[in-house]
Each structure stands twice: as structure tokens, then as C-alpha cells.
PDB file of N, CA and C in Angstrom:
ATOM      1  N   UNK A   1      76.846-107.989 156.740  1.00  0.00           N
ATOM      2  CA  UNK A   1      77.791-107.500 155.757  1.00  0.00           C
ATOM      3  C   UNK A   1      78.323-108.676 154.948  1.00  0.00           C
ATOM      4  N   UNK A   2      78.350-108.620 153.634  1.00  0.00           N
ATOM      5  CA  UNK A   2      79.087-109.277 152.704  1.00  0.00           C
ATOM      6  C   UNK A   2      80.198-108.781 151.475  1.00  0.00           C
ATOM      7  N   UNK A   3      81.541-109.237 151.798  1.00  0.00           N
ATOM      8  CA  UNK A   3      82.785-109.143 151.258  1.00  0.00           C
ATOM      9  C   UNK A   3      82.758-109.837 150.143  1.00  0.00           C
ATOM     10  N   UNK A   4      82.502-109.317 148.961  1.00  0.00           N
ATOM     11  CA  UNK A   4      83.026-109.867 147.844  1.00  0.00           C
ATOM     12  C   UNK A   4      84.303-109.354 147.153  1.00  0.00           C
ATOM     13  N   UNK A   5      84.419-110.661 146.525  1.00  0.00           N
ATOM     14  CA  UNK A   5      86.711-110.097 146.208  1.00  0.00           C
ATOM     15  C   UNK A   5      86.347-109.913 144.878  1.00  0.00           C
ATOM     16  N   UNK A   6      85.220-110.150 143.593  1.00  0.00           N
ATOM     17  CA  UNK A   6      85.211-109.581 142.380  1.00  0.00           C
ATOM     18  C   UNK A   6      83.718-109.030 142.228  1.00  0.00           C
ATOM     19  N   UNK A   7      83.735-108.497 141.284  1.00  0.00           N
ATOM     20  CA  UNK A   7      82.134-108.378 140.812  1.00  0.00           C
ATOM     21  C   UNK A   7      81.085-109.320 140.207  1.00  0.00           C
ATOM     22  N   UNK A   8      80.376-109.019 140.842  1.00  0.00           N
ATOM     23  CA  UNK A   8      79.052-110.777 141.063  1.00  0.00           C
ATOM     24  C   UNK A   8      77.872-109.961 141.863  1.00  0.00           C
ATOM     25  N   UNK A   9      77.112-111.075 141.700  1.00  0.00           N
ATOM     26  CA  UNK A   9      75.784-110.669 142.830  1.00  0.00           C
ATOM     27  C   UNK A   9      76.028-112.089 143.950  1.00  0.00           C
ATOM     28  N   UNK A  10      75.960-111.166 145.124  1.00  0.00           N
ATOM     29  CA  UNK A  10      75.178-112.433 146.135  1.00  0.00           C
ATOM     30  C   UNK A  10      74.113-112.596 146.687  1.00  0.00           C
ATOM     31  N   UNK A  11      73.325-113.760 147.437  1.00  0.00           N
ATOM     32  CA  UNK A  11      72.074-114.129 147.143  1.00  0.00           C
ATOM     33  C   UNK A  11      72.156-114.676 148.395  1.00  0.00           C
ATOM     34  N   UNK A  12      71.070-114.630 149.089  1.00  0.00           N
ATOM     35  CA  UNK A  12      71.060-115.575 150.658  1.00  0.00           C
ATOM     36  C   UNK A  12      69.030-115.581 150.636  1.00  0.00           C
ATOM     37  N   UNK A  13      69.077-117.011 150.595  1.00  0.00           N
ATOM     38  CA  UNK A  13      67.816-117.235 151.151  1.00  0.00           C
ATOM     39  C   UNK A  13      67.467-118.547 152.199  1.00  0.00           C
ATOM     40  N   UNK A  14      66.347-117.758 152.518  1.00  0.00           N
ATOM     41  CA  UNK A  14      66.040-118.645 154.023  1.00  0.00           C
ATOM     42  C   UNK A  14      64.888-119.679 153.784  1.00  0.00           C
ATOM     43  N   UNK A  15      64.875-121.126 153.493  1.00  0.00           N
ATOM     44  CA  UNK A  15      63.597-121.756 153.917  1.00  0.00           C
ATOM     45  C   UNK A  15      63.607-122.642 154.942  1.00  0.00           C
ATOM     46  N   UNK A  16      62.144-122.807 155.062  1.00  0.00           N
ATOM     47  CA  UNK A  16      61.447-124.121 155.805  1.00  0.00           C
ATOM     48  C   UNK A  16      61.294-125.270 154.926  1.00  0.00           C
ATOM     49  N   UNK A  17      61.983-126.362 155.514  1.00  0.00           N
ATOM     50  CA  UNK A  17      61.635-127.904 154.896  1.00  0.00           C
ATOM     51  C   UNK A  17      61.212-128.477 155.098  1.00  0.00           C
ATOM     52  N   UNK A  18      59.783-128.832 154.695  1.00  0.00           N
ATOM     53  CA  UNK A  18      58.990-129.903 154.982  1.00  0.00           C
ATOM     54  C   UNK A  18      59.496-131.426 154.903  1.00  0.00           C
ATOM     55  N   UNK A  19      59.239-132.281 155.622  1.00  0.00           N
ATOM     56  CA  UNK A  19      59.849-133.549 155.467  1.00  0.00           C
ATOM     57  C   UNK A  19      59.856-133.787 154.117  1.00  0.00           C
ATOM     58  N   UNK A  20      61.040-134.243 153.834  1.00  0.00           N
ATOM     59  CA  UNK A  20      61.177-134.905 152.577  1.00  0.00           C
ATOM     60  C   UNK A  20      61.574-133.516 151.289  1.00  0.00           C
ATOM     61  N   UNK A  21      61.586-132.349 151.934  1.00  0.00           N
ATOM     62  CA  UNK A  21      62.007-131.349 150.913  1.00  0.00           C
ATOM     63  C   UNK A  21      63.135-131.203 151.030  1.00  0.00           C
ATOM     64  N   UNK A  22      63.581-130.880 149.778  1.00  0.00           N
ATOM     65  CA  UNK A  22      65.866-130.683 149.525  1.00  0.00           C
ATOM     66  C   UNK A  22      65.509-129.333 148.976  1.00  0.00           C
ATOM     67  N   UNK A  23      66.521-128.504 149.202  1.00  0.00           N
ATOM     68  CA  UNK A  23      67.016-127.246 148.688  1.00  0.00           C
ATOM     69  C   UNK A  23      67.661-127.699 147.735  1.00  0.00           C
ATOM     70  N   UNK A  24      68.569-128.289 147.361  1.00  0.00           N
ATOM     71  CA  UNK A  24      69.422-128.862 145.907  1.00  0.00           C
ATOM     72  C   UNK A  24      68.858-129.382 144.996  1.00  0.00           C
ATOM     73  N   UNK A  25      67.599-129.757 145.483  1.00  0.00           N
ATOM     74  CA  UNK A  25      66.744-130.486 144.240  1.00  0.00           C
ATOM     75  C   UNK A  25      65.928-129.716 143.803  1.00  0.00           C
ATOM     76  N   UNK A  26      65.246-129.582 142.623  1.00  0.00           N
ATOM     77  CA  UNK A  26      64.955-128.436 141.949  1.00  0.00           C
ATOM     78  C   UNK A  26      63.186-129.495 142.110  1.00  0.00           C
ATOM     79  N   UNK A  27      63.406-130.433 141.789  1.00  0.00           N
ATOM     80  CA  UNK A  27      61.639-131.146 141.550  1.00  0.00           C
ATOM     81  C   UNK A  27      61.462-132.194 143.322  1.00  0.00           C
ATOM     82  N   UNK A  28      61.862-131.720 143.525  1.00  0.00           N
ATOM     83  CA  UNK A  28      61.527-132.634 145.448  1.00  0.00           C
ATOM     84  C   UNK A  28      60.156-132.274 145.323  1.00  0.00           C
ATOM     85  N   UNK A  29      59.359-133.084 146.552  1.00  0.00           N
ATOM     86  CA  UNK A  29      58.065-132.777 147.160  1.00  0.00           C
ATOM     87  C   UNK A  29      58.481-133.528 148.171  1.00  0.00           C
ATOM     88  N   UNK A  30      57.675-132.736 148.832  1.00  0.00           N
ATOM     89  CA  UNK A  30      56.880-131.591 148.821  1.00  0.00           C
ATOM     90  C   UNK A  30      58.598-130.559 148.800  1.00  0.00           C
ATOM     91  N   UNK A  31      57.309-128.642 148.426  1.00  0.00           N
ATOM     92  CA  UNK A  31      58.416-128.036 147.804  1.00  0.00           C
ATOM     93  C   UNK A  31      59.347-127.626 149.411  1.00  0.00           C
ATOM     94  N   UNK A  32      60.270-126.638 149.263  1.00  0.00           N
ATOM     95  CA  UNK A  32      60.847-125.975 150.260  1.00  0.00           C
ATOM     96  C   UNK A  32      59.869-124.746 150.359  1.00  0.00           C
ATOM     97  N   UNK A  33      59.717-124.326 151.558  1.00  0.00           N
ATOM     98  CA  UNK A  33      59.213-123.025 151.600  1.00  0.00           C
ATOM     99  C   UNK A  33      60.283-121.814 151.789  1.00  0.00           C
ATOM    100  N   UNK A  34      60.217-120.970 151.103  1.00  0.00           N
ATOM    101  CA  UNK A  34      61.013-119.058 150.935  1.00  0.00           C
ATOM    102  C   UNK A  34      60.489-118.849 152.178  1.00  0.00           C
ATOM    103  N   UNK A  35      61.382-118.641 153.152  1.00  0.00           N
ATOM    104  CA  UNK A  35      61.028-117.986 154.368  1.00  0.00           C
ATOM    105  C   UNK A  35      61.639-116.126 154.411  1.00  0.00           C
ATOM    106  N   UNK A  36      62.678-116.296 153.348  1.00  0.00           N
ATOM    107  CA  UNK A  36      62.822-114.766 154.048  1.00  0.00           C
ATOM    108  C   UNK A  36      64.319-114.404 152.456  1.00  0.00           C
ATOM    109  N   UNK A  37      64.392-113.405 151.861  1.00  0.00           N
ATOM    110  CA  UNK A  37      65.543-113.775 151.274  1.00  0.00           C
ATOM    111  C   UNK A  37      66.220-112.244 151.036  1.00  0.00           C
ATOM    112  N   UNK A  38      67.313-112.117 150.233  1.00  0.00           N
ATOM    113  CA  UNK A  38      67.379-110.895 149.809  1.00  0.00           C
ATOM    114  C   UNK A  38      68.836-110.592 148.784  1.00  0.00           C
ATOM    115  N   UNK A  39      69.575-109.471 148.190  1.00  0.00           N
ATOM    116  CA  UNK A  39      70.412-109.861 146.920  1.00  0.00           C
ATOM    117  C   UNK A  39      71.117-108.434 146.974  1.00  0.00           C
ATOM    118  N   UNK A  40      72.214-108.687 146.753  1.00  0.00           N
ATOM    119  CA  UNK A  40      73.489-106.989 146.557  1.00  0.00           C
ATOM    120  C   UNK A  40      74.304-107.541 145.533  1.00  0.00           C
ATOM    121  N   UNK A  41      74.181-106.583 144.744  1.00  0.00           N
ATOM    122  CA  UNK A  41      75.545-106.559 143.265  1.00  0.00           C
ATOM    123  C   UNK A  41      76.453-105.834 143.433  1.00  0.00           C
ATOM    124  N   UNK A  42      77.466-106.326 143.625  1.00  0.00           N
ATOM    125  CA  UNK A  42      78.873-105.672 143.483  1.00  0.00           C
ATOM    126  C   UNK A  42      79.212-105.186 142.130  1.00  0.00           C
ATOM    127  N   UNK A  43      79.624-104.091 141.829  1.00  0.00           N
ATOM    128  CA  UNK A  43      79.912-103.314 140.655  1.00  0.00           C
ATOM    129  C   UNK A  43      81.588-103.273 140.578  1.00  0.00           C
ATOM    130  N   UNK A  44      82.221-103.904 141.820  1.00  0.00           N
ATOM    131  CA  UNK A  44      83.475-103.725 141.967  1.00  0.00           C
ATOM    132  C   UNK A  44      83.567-104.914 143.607  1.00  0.00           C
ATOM    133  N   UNK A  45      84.615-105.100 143.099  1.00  0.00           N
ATOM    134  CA  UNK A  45      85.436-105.977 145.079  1.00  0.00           C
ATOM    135  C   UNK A  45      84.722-104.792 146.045  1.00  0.00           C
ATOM    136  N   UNK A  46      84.390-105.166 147.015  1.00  0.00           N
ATOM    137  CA  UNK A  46      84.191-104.349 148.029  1.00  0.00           C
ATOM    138  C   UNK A  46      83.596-105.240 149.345  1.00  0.00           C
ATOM    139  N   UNK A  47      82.974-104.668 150.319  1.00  0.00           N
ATOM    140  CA  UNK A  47      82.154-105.116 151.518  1.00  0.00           C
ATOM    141  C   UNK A  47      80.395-104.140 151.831  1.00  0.00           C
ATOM    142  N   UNK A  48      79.430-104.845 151.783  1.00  0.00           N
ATOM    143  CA  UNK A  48      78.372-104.569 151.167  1.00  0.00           C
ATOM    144  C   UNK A  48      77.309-105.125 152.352  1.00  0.00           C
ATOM    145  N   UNK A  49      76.208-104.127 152.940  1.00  0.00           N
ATOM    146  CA  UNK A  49      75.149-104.842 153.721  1.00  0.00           C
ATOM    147  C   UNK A  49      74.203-105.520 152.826  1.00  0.00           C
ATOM    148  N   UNK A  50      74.171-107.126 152.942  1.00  0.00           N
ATOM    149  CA  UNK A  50      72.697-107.869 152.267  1.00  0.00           C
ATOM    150  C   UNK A  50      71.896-107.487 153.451  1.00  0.00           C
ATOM    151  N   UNK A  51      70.688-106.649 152.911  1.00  0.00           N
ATOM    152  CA  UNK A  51      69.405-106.997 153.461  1.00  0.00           C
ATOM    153  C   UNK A  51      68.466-108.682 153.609  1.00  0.00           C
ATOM    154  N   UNK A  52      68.071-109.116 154.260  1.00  0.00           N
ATOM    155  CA  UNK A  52      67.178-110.185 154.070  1.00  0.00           C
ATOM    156  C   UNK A  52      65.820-109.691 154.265  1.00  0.00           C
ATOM    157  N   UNK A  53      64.652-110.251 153.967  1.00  0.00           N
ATOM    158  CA  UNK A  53      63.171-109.804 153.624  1.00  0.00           C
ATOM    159  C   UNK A  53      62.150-110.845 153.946  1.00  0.00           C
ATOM    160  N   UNK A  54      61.769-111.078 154.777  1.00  0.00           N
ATOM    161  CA  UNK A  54      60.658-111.475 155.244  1.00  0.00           C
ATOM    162  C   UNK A  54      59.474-111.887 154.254  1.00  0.00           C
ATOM    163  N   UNK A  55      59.434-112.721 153.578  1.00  0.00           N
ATOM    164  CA  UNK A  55      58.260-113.137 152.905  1.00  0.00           C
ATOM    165  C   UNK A  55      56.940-113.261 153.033  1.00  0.00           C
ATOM    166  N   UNK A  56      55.592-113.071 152.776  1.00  0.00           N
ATOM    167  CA  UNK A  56      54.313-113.131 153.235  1.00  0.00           C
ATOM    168  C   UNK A  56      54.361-114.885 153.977  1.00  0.00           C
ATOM    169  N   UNK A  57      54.561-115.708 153.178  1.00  0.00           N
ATOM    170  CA  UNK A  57      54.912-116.971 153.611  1.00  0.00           C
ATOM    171  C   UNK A  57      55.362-117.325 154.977  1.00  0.00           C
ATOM    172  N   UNK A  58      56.546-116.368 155.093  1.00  0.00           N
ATOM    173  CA  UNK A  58      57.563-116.483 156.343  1.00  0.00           C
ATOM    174  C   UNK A  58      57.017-115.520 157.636  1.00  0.00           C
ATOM    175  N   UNK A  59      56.547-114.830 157.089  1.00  0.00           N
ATOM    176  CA  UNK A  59      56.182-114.243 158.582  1.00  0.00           C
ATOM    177  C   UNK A  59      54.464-114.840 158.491  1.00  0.00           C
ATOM    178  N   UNK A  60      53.501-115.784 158.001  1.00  0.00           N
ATOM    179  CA  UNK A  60      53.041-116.343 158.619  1.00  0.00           C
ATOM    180  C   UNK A  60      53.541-117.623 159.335  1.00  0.00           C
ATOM    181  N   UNK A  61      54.787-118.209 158.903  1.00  0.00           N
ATOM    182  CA  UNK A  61      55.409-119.281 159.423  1.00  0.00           C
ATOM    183  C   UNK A  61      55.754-118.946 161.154  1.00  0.00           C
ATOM    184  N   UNK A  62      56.271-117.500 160.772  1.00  0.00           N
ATOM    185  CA  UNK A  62      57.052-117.418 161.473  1.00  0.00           C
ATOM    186  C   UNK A  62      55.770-116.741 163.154  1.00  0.00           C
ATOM    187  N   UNK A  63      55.167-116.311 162.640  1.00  0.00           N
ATOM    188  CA  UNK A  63      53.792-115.710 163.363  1.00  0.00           C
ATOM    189  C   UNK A  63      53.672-117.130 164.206  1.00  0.00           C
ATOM    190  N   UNK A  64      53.210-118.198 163.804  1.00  0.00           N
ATOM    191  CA  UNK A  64      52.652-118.777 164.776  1.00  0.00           C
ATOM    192  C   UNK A  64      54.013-120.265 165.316  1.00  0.00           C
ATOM    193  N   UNK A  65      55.369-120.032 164.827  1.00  0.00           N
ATOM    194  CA  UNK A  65      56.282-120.963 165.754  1.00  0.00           C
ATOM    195  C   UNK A  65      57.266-120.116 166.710  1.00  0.00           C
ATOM    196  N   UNK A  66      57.016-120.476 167.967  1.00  0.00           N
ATOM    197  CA  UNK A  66      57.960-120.219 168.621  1.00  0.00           C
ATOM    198  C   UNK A  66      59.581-120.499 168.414  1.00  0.00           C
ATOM    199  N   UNK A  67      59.738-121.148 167.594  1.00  0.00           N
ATOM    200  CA  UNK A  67      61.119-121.909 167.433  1.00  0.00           C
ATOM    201  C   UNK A  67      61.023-122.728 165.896  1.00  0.00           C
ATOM    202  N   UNK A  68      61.834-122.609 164.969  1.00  0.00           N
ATOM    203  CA  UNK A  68      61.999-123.182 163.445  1.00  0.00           C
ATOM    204  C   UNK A  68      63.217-123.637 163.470  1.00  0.00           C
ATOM    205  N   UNK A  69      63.168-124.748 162.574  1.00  0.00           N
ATOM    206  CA  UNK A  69      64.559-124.939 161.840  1.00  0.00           C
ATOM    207  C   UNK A  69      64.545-124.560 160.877  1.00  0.00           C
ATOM    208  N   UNK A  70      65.136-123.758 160.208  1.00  0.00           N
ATOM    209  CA  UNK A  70      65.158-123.198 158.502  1.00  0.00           C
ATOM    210  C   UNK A  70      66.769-123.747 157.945  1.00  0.00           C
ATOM    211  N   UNK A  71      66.760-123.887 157.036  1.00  0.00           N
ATOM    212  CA  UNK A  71      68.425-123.624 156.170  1.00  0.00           C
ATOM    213  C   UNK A  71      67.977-122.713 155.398  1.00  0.00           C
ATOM    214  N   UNK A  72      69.516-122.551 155.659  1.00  0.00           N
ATOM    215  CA  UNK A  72      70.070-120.731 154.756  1.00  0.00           C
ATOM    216  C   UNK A  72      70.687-121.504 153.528  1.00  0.00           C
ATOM    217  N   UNK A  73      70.617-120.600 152.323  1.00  0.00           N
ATOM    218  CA  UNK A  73      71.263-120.950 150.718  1.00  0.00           C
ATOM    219  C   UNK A  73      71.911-119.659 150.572  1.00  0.00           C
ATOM    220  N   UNK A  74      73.693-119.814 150.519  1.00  0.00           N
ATOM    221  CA  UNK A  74      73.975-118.352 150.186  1.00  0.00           C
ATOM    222  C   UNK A  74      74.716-118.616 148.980  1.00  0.00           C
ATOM    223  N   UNK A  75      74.778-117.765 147.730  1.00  0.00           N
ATOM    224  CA  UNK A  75      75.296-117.874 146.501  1.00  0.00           C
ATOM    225  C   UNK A  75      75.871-116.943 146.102  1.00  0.00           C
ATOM    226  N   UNK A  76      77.133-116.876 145.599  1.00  0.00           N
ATOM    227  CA  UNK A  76      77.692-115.810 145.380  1.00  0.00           C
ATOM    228  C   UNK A  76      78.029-116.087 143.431  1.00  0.00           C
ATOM    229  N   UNK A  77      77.452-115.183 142.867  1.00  0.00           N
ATOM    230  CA  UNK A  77      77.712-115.383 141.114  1.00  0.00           C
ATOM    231  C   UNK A  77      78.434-114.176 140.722  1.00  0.00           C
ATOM    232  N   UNK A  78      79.925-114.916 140.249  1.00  0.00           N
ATOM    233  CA  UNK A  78      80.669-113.904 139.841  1.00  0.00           C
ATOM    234  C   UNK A  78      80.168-113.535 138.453  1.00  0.00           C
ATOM    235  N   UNK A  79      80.309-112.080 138.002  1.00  0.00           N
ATOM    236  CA  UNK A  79      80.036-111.855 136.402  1.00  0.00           C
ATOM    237  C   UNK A  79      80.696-112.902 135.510  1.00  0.00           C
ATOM    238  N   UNK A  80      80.348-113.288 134.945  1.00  0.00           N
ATOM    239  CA  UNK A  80      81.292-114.255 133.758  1.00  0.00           C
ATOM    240  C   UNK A  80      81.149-115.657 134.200  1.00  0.00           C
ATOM    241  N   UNK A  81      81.159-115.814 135.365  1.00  0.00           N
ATOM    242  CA  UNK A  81      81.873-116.781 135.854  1.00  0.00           C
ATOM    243  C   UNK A  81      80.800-117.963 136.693  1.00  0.00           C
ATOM    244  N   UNK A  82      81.279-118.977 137.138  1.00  0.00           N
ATOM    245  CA  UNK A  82      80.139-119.819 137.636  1.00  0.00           C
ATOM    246  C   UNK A  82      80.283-120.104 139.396  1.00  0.00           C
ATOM    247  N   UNK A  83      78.465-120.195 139.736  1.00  0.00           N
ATOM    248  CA  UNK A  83      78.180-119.412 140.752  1.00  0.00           C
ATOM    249  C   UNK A  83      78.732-120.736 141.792  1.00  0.00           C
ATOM    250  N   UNK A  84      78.973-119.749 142.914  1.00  0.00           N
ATOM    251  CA  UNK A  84      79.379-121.021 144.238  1.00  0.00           C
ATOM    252  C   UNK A  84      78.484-120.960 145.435  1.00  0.00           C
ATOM    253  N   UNK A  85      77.520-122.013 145.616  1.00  0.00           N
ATOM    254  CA  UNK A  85      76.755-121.587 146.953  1.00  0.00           C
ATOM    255  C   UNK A  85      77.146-122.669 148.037  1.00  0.00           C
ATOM    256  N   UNK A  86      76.538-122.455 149.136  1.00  0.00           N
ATOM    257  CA  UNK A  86      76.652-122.840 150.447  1.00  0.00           C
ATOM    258  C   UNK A  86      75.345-123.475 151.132  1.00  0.00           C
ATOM    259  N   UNK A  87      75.126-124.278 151.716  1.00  0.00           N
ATOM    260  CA  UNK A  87      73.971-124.269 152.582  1.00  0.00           C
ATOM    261  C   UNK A  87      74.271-124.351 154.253  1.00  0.00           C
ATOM    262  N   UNK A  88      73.570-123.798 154.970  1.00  0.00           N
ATOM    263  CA  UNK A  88      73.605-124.062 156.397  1.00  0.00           C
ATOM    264  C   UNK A  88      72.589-123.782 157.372  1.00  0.00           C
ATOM    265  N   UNK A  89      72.094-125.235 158.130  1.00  0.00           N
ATOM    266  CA  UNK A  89      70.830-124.969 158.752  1.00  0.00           C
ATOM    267  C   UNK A  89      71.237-123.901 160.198  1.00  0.00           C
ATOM    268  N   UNK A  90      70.048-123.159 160.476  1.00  0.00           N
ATOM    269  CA  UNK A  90      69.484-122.792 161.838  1.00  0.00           C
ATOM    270  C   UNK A  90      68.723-122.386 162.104  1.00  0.00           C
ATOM    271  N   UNK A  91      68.687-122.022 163.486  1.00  0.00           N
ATOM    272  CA  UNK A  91      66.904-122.126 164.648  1.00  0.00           C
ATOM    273  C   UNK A  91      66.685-120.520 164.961  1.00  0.00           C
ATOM    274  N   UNK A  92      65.420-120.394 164.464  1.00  0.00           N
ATOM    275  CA  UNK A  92      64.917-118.688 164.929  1.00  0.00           C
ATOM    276  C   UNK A  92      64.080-119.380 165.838  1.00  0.00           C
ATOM    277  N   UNK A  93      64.959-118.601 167.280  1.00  0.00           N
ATOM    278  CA  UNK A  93      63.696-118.684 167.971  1.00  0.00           C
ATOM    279  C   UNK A  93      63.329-117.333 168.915  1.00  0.00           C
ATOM    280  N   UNK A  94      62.103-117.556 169.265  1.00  0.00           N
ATOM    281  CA  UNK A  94      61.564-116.316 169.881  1.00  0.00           C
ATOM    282  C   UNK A  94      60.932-116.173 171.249  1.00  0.00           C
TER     283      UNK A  94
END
């Protein structure tokens, strides 16, 4: 569930970082890999389930590791207004 206090879209995606890949950097190499992501627009303040989505990418990633480190990117863009995101790593494991 995600609580937004105005109207905006929020955004949460999941990758894998290859050594030497940044999520903040737009031209890094090697790239980040999309492991999984997904997006809800608020039409009004409210509290809202984001789905996340499994990427062709990510569930072969995810198919053959028992255990990942991924970071999460969550962004919340108010209408009008300029967007605020977050990053925070963690471990799927299975």
C-alpha cells in the first residue's frame, strides 16, 4: 500500500547492479538491470495498492539465484510539482 497526501503518480522499481552500475546515473556501465517494477496515480490524496511486475529480465535473474541483492527506486511525482525519490537496497531470497 501507498499513501499519497496530493495527487501525483508513484513509481517503485527494482534492479540488479552489476559492478560498477549506479541507479542515479543515467550513462553508468555497465547498465542497471529492471528487475521488477510497477506505477498508481492518485487522482486525489488517498492510500492505494502499487502492484510490482516481474520483468522477463527479472524472473530470468531471478530463476537461477537463490539469493540477490537488488535496490529499490521509489518516486513519488506530484502533478505540477517536482518529483522526490528514494533508494534502498535488499535481498530476495528463496
Amino acid at each position: 500500500k501507498f499513501k499519497a497526501l496530493e495527487v501525483g503518480t508513484a513509481t517503485i522499481q527494482w534492479f540488479f547492479l552489476p559492478k560498477g552500475a549506479h541507479v542515479s546515473k543515467k550513462h553508468a556501465k555497465p547498465k542497471p538491470v529492471l528487475v521488477a517494477g510497477g506505477s498508481v496515480a492518485f487522482a486525489a490524496a488517498g492510500t492505494k495498492t502499487l502492484t510490482i511486475r516481474l520483468t522477463a529480465k527479472g524472473r530470468s535473474l531471478l530463476k537461477r539465484a537463490r539469493r540477490e541483492k537488488l535496490t529499490a527506486k521509489g518516486t513519488f511525482a506530484p502533478n505540477g510539482g517536482h518529483a522526490v525519490s528514494t533508494t534502498k537496497m535488499l535481498t530476495l531470497t528463496r
